[in-house]
Protein backbone atom coordinates (compact mmCIF):
# COMPACT_ATOMS: atom_id res chain seq x y z
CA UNK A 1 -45.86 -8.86 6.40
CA UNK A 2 -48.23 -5.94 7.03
CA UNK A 3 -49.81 -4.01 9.24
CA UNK A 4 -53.93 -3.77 8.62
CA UNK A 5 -55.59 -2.23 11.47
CA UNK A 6 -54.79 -4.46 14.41
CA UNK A 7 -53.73 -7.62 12.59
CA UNK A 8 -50.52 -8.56 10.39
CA UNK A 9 -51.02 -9.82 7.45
CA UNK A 10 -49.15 -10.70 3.92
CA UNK A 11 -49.12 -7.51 1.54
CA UNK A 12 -50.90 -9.24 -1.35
CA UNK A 13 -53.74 -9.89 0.92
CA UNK A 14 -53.98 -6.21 2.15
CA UNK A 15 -57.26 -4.41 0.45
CA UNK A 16 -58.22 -0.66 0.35
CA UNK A 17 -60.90 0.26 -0.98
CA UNK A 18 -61.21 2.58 -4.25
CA UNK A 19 -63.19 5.71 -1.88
CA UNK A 20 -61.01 5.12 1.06
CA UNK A 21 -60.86 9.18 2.33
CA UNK A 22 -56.78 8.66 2.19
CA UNK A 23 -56.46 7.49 -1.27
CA UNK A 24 -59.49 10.07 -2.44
CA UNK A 25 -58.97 13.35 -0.38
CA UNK A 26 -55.20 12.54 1.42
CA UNK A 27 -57.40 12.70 4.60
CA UNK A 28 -55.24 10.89 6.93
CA UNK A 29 -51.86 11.45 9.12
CA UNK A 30 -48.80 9.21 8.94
CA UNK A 31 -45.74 8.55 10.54
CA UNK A 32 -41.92 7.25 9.77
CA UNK A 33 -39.51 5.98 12.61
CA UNK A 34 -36.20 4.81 12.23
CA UNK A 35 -35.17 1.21 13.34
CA UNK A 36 -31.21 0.93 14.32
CA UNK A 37 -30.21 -2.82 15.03
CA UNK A 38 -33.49 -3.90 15.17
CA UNK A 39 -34.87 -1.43 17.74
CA UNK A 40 -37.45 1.64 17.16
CA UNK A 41 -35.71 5.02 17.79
CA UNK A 42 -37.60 7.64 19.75
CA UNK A 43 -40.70 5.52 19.33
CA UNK A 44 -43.04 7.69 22.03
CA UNK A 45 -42.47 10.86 20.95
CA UNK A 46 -43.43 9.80 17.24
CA UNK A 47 -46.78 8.15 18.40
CA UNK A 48 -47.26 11.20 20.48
CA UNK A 49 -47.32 13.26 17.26
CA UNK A 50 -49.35 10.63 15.52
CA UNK A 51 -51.98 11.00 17.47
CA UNK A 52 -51.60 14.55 18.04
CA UNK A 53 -52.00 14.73 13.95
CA UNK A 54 -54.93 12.43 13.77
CA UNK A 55 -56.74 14.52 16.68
CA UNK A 56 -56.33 18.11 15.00
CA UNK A 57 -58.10 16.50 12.05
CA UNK A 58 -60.70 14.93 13.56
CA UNK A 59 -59.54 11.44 13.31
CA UNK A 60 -59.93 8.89 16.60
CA UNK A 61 -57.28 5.83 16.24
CA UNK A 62 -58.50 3.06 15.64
CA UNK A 63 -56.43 1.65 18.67
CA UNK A 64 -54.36 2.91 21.62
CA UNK A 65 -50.93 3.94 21.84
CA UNK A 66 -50.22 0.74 23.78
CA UNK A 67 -51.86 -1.76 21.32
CA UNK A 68 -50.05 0.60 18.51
CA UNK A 69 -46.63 0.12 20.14
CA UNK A 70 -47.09 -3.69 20.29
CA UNK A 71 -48.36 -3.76 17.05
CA UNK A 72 -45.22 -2.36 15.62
CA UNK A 73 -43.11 -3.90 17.25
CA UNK A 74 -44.61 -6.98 16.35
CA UNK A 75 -44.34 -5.92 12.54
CA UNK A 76 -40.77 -5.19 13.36
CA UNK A 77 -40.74 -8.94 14.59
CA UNK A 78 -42.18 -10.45 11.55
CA UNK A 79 -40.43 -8.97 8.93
CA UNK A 80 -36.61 -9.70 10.84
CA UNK A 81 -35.96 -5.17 10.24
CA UNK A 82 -32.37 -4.60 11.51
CA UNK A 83 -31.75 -0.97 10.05
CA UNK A 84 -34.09 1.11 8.06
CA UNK A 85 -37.93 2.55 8.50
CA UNK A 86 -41.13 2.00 9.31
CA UNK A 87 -43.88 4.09 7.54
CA UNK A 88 -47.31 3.94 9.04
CA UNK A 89 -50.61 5.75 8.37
CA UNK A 90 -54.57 6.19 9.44
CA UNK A 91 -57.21 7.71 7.15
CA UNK A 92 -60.65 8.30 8.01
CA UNK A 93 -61.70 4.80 6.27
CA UNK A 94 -64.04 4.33 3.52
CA UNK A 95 -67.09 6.10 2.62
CA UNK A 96 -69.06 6.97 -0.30
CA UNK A 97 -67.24 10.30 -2.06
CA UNK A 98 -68.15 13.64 -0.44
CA UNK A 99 -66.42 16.42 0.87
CA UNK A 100 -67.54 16.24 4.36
CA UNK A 101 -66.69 13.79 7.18
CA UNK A 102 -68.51 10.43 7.02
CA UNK A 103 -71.54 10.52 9.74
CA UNK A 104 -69.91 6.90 11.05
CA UNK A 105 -66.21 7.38 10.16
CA UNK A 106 -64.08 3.60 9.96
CA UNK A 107 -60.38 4.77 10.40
CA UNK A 108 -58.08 2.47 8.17
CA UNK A 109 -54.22 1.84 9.91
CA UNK A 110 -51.80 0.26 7.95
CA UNK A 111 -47.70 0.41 8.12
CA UNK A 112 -44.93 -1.59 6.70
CA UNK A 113 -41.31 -2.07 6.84
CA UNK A 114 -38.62 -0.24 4.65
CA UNK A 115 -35.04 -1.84 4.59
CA UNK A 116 -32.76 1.39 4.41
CA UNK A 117 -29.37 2.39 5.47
CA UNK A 118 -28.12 5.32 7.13
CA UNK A 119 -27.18 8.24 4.69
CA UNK A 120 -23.48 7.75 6.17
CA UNK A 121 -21.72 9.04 2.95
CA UNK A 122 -23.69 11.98 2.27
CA UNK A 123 -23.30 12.86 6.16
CA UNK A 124 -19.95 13.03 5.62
CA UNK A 125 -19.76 14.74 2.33
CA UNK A 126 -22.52 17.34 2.66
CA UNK A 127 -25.25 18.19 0.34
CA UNK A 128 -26.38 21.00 -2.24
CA UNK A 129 -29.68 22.53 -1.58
CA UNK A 130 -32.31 25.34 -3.33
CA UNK A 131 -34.45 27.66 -1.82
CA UNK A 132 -38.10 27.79 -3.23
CA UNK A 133 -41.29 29.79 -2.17
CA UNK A 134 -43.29 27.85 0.25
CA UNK A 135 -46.80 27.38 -1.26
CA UNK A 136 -47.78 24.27 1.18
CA UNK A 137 -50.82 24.32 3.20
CA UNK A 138 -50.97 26.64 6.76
CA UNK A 139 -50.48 23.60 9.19
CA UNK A 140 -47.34 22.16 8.36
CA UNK A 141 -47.51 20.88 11.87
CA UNK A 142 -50.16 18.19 11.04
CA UNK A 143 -48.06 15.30 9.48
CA UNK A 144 -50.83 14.87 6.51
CA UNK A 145 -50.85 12.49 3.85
CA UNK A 146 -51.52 15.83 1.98
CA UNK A 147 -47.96 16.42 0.63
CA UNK A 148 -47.81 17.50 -2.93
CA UNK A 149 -46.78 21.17 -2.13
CA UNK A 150 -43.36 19.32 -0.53
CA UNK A 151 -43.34 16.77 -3.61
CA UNK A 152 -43.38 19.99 -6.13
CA UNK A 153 -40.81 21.14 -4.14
CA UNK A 154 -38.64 17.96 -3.54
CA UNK A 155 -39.11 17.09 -7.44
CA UNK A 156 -37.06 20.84 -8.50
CA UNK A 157 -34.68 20.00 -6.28
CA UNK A 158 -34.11 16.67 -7.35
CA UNK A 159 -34.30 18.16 -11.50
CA UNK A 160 -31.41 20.35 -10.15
CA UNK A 161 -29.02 18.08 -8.97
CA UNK A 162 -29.64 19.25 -4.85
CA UNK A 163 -30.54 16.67 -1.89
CA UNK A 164 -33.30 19.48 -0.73
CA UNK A 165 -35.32 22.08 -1.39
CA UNK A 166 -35.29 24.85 1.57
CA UNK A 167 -38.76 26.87 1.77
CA UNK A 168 -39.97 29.98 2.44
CA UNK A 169 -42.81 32.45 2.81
CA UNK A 170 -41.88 36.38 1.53
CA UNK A 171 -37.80 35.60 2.21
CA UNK A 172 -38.88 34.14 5.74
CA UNK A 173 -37.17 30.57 5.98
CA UNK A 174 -39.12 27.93 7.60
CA UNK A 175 -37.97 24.29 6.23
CA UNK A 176 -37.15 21.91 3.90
CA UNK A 177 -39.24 20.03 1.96
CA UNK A 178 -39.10 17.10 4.10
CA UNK A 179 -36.85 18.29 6.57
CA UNK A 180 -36.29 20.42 9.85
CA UNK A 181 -33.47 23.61 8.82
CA UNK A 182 -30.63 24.87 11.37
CA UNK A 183 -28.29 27.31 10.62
CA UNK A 184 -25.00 27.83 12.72
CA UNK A 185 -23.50 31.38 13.50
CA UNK A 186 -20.83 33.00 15.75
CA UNK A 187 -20.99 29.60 17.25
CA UNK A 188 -25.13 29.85 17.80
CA UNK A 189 -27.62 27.64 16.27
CA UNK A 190 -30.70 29.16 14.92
CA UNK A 191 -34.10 27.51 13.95
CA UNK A 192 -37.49 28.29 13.21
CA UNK A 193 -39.82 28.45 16.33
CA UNK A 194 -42.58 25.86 16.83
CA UNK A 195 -45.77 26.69 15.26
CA UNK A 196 -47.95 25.65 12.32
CA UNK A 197 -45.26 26.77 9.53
CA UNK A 198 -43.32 23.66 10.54
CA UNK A 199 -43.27 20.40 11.75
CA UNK A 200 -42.32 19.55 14.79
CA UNK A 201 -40.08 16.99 13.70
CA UNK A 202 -38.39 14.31 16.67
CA UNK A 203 -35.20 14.70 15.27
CA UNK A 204 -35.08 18.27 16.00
CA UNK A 205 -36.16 17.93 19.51
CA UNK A 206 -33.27 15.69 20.02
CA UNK A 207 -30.96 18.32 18.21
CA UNK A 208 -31.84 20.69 20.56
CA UNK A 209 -31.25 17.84 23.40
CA UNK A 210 -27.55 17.13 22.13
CA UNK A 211 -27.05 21.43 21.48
CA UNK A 212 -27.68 21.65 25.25
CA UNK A 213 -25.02 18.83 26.09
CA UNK A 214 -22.59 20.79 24.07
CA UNK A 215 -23.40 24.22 25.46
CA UNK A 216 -24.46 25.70 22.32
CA UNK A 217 -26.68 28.67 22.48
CA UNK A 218 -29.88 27.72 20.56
CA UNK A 219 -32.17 30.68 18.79
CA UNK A 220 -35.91 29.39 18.02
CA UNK A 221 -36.48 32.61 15.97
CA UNK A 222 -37.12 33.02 12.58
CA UNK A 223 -34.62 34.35 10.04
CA UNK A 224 -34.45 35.26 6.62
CA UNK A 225 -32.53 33.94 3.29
CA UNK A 226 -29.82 36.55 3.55
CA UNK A 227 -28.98 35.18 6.75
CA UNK A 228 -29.23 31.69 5.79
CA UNK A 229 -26.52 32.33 3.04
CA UNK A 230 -24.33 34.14 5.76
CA UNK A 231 -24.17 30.97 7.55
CA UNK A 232 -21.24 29.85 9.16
CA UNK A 233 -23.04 25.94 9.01
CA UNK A 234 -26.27 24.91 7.47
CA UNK A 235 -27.90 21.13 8.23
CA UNK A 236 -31.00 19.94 7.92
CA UNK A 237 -33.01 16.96 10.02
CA UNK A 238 -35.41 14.20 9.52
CA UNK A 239 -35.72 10.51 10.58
CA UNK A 240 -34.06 9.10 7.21
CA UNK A 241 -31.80 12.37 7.09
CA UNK A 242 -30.30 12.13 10.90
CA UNK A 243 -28.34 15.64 10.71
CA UNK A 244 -27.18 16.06 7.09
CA UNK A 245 -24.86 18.96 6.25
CA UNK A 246 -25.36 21.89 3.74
CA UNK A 247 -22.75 22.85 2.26
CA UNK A 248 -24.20 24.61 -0.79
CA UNK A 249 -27.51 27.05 -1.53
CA UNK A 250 -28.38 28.36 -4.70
CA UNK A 251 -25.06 27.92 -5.95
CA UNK A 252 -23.66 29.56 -2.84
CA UNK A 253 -21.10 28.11 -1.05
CA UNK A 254 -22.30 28.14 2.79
CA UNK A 255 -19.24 28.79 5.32
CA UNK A 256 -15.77 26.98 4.13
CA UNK A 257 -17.67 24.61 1.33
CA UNK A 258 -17.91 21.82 3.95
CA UNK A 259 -19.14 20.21 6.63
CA UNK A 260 -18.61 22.39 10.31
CA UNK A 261 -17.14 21.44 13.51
CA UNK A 262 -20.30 21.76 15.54
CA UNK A 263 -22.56 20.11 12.58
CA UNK A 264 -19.72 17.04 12.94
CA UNK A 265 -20.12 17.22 16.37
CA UNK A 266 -23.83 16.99 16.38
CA UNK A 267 -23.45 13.96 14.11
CA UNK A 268 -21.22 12.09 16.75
CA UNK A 269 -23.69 12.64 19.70
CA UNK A 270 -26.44 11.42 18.03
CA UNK A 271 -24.99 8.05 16.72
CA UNK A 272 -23.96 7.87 20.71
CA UNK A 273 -27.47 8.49 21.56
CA UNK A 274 -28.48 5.72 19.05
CA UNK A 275 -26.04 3.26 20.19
CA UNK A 276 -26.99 4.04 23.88
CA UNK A 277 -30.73 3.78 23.03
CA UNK A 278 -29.91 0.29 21.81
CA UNK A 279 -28.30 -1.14 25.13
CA UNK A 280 -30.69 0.50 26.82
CA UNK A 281 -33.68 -0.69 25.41
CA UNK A 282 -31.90 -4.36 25.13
């Protein structure tokens, strides 16, 4: 089953038409939330951004929050997800092909289900990453269907054996491809501030969350690549990444070649958190 709009459906019934705005111009926001033993992780802070996307492109939902939430859970429902995703998007809705909005705009919702387990061993093991120029768009902090400048990027990582591709603009770090960046020094955590470089991603906000339970010292600054090689600990964060270790850049070993006390130790608090989210919610 579906999401279409307001209704669930089967996915062989689901129709989009040909000069739907999304499919035509990538004029639409989406959304991805994790789902741990059958429960949605973090699930107001994501719609929050949702519509916060849709509104700084002119886009009105095509429902509230509230009928969203049921709505998803009630995909969640249908389709029996214990562990994995749920992608979910609006586009302004058909209309005939032209560059500006539609007079009478018809957003289009849809979402599904992804069955997907956590990236436990690569957690564990650490990952290789590269560092590219950033040549997205200059509002990373609109989740936009618009994402070829982080495919491009994702795609030479991939070609070069690495789990990410870390960006930036004139030697000025800002994030991964798909992914929030932290580095660790001295026993501080650094990460870019808030702004339209990145995204705003939930994860990160509950990084910072589980930093302040340990007493860390947390830096929103910016900072450069020299200093990202001269990392103690490097991890990145997304939904479907959690808080996956670094361990090399360009080659570079970062810190001891594996994965950091206070990166482990960020790992452990936030499967807690999970767990405790669960019983909870339950």
């Amino acid at each position: 089953m579906i999401l279409f709009n307001d209704q669930l459906i089967q996915r062989e019934e689901a129709r989009v038409d040909i000069e739907d705005r999304g499919y035509q111009f990538g004029d639409g926001v989406y959304e991805v939330v994790s789902v741990y033993e059958g429960k949605i992780f973090r699930l107001e802070e994501h719609l929050q951004r949702f519509q916060y996307s849709a509104g700084q492109i002119g886009i009105e939902l095509p429902m509230s929050l509230d009928v969203l939430t049921t709505n998803l859970n009630k995909l969640l429902e249908a389709n029996q997800l214990v562990n994995g995703q749920i992608y979910f998007q609006v586009t302004r809705g058909y209309a005939p092909r032209n560059h500006p909005f539609p007079a009478r705009p018809n957003p289009v919702l849809t979402g599904y289900v992804t069955r997907k387990p956590r990236p436990l061993e690569l957690m564990q093991t650490g990952v290789k990453a590269i560092t590219l120029d950033d040549i997205r768009w200059l509002r990373c902090d609109i989740k936009s269907l618009n994402l070829l400048g982080s495919v491009l990027a994702k795609q030479k990582a991939v070609e070069q054996g690495a789990f990410e591709a870390l960006l930036h603009r004139n030697g000025i770090v800002t994030e991964g491809s798909s992914t929030n960046l932290f580095i660790i020094k001295d026993g501080k955590m650094q990460t870019h501030p808030l702004g339209n470089l990145i995204l705003g991603g939930i994860t990160r906000i509950v990084i910072l969350e589980l930093a302040e339970q340990l007493n860390m010292p947390v830096i929103e600054e910016s900072f450069n690549l020299q200093e990202l090689y001269a990392a103690d600990e490097v991890f990145v964060s997304s939904t479907t990444s959690e808080v996956m270790p670094i361990i090399l850049i360009d080659g570079k070993q970062v810190g001891s070649g594996s994965v950091g006390p206070l990166t482990r130790k960020l790992q452990k608090l936030l499967e807690e958190m999970v767990f405790a989210h669960q019983e909870k919610v339950q």
